[in-house]
C-alpha atoms as a PDB file:
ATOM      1  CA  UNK A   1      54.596   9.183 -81.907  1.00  0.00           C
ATOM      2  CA  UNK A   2      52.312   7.263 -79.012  1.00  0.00           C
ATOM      3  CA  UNK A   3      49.040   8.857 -78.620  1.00  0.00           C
ATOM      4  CA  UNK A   4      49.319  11.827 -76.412  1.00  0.00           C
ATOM      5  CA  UNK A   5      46.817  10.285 -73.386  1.00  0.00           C
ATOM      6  CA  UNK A   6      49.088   6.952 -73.161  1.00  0.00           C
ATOM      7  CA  UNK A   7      52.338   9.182 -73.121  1.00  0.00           C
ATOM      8  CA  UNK A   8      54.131   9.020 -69.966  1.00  0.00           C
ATOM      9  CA  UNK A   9      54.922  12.312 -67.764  1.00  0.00           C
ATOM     10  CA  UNK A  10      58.862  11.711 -69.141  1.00  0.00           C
ATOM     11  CA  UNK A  11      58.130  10.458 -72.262  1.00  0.00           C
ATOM     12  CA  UNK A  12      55.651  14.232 -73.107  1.00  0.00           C
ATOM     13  CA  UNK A  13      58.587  16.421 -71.121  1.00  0.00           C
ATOM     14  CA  UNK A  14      61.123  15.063 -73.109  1.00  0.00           C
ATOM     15  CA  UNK A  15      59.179  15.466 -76.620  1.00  0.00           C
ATOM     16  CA  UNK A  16      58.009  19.447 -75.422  1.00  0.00           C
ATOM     17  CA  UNK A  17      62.252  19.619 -74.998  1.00  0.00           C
ATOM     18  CA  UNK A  18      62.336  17.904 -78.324  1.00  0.00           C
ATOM     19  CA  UNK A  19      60.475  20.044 -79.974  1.00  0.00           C
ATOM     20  CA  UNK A  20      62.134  23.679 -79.025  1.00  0.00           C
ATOM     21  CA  UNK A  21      65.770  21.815 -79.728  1.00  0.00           C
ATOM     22  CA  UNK A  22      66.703  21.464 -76.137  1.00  0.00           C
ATOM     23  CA  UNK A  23      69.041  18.882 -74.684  1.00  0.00           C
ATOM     24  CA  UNK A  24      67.064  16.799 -72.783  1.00  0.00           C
ATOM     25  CA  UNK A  25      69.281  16.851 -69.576  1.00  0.00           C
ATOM     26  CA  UNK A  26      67.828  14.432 -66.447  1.00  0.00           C
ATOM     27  CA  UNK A  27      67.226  18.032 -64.924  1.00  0.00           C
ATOM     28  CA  UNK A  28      65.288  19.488 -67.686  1.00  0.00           C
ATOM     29  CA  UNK A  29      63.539  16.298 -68.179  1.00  0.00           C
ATOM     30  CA  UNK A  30      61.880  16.248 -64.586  1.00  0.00           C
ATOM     31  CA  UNK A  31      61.302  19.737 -64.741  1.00  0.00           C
ATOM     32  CA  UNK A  32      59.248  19.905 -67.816  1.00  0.00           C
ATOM     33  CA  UNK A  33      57.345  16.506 -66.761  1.00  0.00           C
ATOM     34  CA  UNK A  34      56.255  18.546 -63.584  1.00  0.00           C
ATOM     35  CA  UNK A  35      55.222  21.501 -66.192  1.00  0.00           C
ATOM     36  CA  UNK A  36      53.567  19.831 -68.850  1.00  0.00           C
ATOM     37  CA  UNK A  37      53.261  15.883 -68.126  1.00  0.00           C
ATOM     38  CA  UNK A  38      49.956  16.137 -67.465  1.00  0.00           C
ATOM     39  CA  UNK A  39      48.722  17.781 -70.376  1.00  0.00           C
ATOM     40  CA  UNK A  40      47.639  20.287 -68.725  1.00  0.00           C
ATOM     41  CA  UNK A  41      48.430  24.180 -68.635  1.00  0.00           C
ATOM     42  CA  UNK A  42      49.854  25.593 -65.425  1.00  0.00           C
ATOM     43  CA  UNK A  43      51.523  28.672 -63.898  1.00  0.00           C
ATOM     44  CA  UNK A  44      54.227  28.342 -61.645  1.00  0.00           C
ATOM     45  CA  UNK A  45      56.888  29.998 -59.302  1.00  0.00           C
ATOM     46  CA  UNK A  46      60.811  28.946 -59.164  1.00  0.00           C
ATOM     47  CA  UNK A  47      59.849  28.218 -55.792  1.00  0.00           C
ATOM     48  CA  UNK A  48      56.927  26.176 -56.613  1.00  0.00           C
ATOM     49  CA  UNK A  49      58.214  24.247 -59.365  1.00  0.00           C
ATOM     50  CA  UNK A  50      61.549  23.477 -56.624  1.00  0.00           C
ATOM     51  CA  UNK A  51      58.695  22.197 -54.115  1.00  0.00           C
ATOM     52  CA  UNK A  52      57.133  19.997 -56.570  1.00  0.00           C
ATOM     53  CA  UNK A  53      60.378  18.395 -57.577  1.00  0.00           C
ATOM     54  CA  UNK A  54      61.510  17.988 -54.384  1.00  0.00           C
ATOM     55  CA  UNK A  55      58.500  15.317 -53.736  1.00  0.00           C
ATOM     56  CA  UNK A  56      60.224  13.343 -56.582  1.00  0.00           C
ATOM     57  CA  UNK A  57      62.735  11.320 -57.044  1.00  0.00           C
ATOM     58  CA  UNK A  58      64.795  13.778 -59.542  1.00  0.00           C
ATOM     59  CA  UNK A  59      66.173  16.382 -56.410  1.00  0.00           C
ATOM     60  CA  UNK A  60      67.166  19.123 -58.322  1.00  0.00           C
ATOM     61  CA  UNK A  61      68.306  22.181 -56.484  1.00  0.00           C
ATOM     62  CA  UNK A  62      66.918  25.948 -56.269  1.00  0.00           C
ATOM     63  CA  UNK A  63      69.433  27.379 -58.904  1.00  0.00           C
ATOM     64  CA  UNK A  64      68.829  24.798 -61.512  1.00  0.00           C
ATOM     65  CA  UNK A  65      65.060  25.505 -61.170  1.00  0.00           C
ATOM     66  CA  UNK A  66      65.708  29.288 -62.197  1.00  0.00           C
ATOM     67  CA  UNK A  67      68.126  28.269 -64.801  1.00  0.00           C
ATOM     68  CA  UNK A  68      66.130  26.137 -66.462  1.00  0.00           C
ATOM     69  CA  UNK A  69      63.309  27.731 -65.754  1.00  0.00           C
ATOM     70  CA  UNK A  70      65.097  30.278 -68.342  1.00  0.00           C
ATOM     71  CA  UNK A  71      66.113  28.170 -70.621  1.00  0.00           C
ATOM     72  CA  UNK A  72      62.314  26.948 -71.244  1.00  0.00           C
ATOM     73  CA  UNK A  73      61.790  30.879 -71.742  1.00  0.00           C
ATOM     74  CA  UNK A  74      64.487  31.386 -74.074  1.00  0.00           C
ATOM     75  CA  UNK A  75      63.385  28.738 -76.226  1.00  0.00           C
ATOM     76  CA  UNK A  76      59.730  29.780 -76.219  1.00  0.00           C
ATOM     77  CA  UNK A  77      58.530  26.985 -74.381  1.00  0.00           C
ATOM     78  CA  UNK A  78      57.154  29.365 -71.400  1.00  0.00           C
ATOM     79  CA  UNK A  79      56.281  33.052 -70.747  1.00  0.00           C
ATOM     80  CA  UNK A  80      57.015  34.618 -67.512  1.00  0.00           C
ATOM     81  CA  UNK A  81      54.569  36.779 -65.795  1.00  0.00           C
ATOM     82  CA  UNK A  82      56.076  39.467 -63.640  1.00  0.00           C
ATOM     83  CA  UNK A  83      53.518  40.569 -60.819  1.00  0.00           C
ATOM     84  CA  UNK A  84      55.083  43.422 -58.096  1.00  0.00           C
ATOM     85  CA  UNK A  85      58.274  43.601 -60.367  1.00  0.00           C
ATOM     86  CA  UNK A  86      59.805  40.973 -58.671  1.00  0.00           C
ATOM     87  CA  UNK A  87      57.554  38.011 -58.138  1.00  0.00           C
ATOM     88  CA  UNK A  88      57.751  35.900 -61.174  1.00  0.00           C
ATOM     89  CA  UNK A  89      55.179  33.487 -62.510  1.00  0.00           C
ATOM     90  CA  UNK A  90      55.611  31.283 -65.690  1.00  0.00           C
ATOM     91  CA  UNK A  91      53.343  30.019 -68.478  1.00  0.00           C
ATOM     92  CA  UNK A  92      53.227  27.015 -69.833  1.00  0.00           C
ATOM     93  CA  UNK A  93      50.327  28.449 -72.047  1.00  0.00           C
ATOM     94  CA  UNK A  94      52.095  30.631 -74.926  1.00  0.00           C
ATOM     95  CA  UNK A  95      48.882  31.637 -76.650  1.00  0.00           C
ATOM     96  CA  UNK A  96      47.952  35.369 -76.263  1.00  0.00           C
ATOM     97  CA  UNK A  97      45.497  35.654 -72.913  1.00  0.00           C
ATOM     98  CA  UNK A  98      45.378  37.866 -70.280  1.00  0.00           C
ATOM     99  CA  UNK A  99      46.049  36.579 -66.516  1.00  0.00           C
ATOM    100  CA  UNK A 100      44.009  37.168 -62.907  1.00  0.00           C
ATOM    101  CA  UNK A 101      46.245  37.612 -60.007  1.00  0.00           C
ATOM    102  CA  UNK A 102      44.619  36.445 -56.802  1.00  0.00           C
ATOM    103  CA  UNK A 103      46.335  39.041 -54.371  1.00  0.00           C
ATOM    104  CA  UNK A 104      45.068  37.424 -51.065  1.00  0.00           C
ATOM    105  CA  UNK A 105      46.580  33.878 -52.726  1.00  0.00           C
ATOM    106  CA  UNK A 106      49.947  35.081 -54.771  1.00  0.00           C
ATOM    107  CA  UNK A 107      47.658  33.067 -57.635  1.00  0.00           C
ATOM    108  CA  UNK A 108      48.279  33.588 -61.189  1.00  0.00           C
ATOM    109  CA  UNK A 109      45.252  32.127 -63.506  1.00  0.00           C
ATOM    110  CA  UNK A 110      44.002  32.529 -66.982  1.00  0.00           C
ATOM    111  CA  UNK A 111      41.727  35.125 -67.485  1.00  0.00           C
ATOM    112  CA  UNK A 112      38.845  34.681 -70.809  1.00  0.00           C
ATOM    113  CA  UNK A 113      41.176  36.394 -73.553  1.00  0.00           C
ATOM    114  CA  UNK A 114      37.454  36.483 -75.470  1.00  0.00           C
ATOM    115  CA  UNK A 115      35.692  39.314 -73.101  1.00  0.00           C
ATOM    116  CA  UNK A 116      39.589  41.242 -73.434  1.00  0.00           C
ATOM    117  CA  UNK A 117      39.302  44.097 -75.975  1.00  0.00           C
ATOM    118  CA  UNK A 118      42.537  46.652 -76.109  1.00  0.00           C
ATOM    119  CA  UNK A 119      40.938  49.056 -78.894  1.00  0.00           C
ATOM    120  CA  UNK A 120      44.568  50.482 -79.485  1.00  0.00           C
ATOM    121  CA  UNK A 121      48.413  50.571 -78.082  1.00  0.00           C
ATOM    122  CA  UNK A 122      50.593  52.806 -77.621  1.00  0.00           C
ATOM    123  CA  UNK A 123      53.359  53.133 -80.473  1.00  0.00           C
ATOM    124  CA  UNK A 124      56.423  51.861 -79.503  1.00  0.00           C
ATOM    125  CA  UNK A 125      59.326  54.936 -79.513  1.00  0.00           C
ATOM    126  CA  UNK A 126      61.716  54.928 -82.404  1.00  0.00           C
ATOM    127  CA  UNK A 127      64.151  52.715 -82.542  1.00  0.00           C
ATOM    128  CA  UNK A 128      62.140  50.080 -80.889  1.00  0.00           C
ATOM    129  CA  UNK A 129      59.322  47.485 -81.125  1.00  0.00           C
ATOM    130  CA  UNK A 130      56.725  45.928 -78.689  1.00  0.00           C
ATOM    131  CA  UNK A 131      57.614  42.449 -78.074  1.00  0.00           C
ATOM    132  CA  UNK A 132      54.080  41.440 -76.272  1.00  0.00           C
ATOM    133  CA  UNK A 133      51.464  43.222 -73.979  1.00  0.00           C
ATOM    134  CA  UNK A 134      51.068  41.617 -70.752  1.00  0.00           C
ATOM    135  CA  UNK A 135      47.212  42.090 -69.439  1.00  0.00           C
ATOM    136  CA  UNK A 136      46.956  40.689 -65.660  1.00  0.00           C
ATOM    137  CA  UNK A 137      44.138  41.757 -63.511  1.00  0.00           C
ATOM    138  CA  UNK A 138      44.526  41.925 -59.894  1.00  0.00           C
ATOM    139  CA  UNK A 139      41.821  40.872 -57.724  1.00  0.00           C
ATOM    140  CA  UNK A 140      41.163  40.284 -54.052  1.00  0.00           C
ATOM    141  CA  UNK A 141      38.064  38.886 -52.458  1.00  0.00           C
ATOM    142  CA  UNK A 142      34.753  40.795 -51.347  1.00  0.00           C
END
């Protein structure tokens, strides 16, 4: 495998694919280039993600955004964030952390998981168990 800084936005999409089993489709390709070609972490929006691909080359439309936004999900190559109960964010980060929501930006960002402390959780009622905890913390500007 190339060194990660000389890998190309393709060649890192196709190997984060790769690595989670997925077919590496042209559309699933572009898509996780725009998520994780850079290197770097990111939150996004369907709608986002559709704007960003839209100033490429690879056109892929709205409904093959969400479903392969999914997919990624599915596999456990993103979380999703729900903020409102129906705006959706998703996370290319899959460590446990907790998340800021800008309210006066619709902005999703890490918050330090270090300063987070949950001293105890509710138990989960029978026949059931907790899958995760979301933490976000909504903030507007003073």
């Amino acid at each position: 495998m190339t060194d990660v800084t000389s890998q190309t936005q393709t060649e890192r999409g196709t190997d984060w694919l790769a690595g989670a089993g997925l077919r590496p489709t042209r559309q699933r390709v572009a898509l996780a280039g725009l998520l994780v070609g850079d290197g770097r972490d990111r939150h996004v929006t369907a709608e986002s993600l559709f704007e960003a691909a839209a100033r490429t080359a690879d056109k892929v439309s709205l409904a093959t955004v969400y479903n392969t936004l999914r997919a990624f999900c599915d596999a456990g190559l993103l979380r999703e964030i729900t903020v409102d109960g129906s705006k959706s964010y998703f996370d290319t980060n899959m460590t446990d952390h907790p998340h800021f929501y800008w309210e006066d930006e619709n902005r999703l960002s890490d918050a330090p998981a270090e300063q987070l402390v949950i001293a105890q959780v509710p138990h989960a009622p029978e026949g059931a168990e907790i899958a995760s905890v979301d933490v976000v913390i909504r903030l507007r500007r003073s």
